[in-house]
Every structure is written in C-alpha cells, then in structure tokens.
C-alpha atoms as a PDB file:
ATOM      1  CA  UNK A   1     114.121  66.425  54.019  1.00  0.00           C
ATOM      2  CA  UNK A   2     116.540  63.220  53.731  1.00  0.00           C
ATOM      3  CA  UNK A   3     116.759  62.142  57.518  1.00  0.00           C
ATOM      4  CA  UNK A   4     118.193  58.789  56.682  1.00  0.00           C
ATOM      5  CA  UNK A   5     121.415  60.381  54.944  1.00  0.00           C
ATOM      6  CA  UNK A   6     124.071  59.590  57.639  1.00  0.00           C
ATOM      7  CA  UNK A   7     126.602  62.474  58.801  1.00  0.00           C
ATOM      8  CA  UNK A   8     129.894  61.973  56.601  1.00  0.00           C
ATOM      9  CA  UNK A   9     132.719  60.856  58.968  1.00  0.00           C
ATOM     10  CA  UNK A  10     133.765  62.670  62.617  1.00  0.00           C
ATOM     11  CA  UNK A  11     131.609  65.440  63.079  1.00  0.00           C
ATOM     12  CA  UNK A  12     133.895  68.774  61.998  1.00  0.00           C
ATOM     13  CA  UNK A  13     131.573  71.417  64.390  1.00  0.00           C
ATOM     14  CA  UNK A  14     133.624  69.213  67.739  1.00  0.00           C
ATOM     15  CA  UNK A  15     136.570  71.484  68.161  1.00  0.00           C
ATOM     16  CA  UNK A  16     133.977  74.590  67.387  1.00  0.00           C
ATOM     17  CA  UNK A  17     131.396  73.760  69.793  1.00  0.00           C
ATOM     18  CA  UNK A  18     134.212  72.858  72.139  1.00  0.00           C
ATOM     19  CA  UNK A  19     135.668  76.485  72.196  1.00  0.00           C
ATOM     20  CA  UNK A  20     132.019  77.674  72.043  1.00  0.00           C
ATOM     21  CA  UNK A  21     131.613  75.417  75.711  1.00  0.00           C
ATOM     22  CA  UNK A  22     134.964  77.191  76.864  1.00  0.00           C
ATOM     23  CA  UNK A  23     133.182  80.667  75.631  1.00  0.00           C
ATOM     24  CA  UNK A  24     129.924  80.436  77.499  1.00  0.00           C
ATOM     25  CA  UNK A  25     131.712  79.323  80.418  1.00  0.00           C
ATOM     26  CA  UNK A  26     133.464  82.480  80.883  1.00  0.00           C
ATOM     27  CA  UNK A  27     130.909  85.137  79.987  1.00  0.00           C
ATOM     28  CA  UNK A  28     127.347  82.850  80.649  1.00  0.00           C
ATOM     29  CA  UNK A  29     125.735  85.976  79.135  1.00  0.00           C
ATOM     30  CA  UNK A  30     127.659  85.755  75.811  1.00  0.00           C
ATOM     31  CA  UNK A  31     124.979  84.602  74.090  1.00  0.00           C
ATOM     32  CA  UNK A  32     122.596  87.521  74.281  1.00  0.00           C
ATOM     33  CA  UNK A  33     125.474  89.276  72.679  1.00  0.00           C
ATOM     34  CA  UNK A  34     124.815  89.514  68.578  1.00  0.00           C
ATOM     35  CA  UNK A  35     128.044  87.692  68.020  1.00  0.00           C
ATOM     36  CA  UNK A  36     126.838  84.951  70.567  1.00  0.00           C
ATOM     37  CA  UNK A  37     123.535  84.438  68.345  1.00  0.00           C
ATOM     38  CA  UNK A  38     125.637  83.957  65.728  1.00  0.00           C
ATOM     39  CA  UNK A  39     127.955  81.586  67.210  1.00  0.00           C
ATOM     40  CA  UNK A  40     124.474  79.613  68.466  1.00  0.00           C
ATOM     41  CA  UNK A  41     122.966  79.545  64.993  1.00  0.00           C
ATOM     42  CA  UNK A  42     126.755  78.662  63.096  1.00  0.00           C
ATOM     43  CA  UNK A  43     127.372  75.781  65.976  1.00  0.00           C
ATOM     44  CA  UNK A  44     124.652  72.918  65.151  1.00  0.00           C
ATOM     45  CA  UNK A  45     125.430  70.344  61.981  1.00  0.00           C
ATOM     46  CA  UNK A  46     123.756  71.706  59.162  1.00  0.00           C
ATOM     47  CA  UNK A  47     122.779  68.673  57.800  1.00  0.00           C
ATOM     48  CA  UNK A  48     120.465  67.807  60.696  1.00  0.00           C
ATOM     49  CA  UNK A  49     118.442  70.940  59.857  1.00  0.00           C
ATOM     50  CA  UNK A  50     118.825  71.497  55.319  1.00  0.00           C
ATOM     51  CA  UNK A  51     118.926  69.117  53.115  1.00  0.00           C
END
C-alpha cells in the first residue's frame, strides 16, 4: 500500500456521494437494501483502500 500517493485532482465520487446523501435521506433504511450495499461499497475513493 502507497499511502503517500496524493488523490489526482477534485475528488470525482462528490456529485455521487452527494445523490447517495439525498438517497439515504429519503428512505434511511436504503441501505439494508442489496442495491444500498452496493451503493455503500461503490461510494468511498478507491484509492484510499487498493493500491
């Protein structure tokens, strides 16, 4: 693992996790829904976690 390597310009997930916010907001229990997993595990930077 390279944690020095910076993140490469704005951060792209912004709008995602944005709409992701707006998503939870409406149904709090969307994320015990598969789809809401999914959206959990596809909304953090990558390159925080694999190198």
């Amino acid at each position: 693992m390279n944690y020095s390597k910076k993140m490469p310009g704005p951060v792209k997930e912004k709008p995602y996790l944005d709409a992701l916010e707006q998503r939870i907001s409406r149904h709090p229990d969307h994320l015990m829904t598969p789809r809401g997993f999914f959206d959990l595990c596809h909304s953090a930077p990558h390159s925080e976690f694999y190198d």
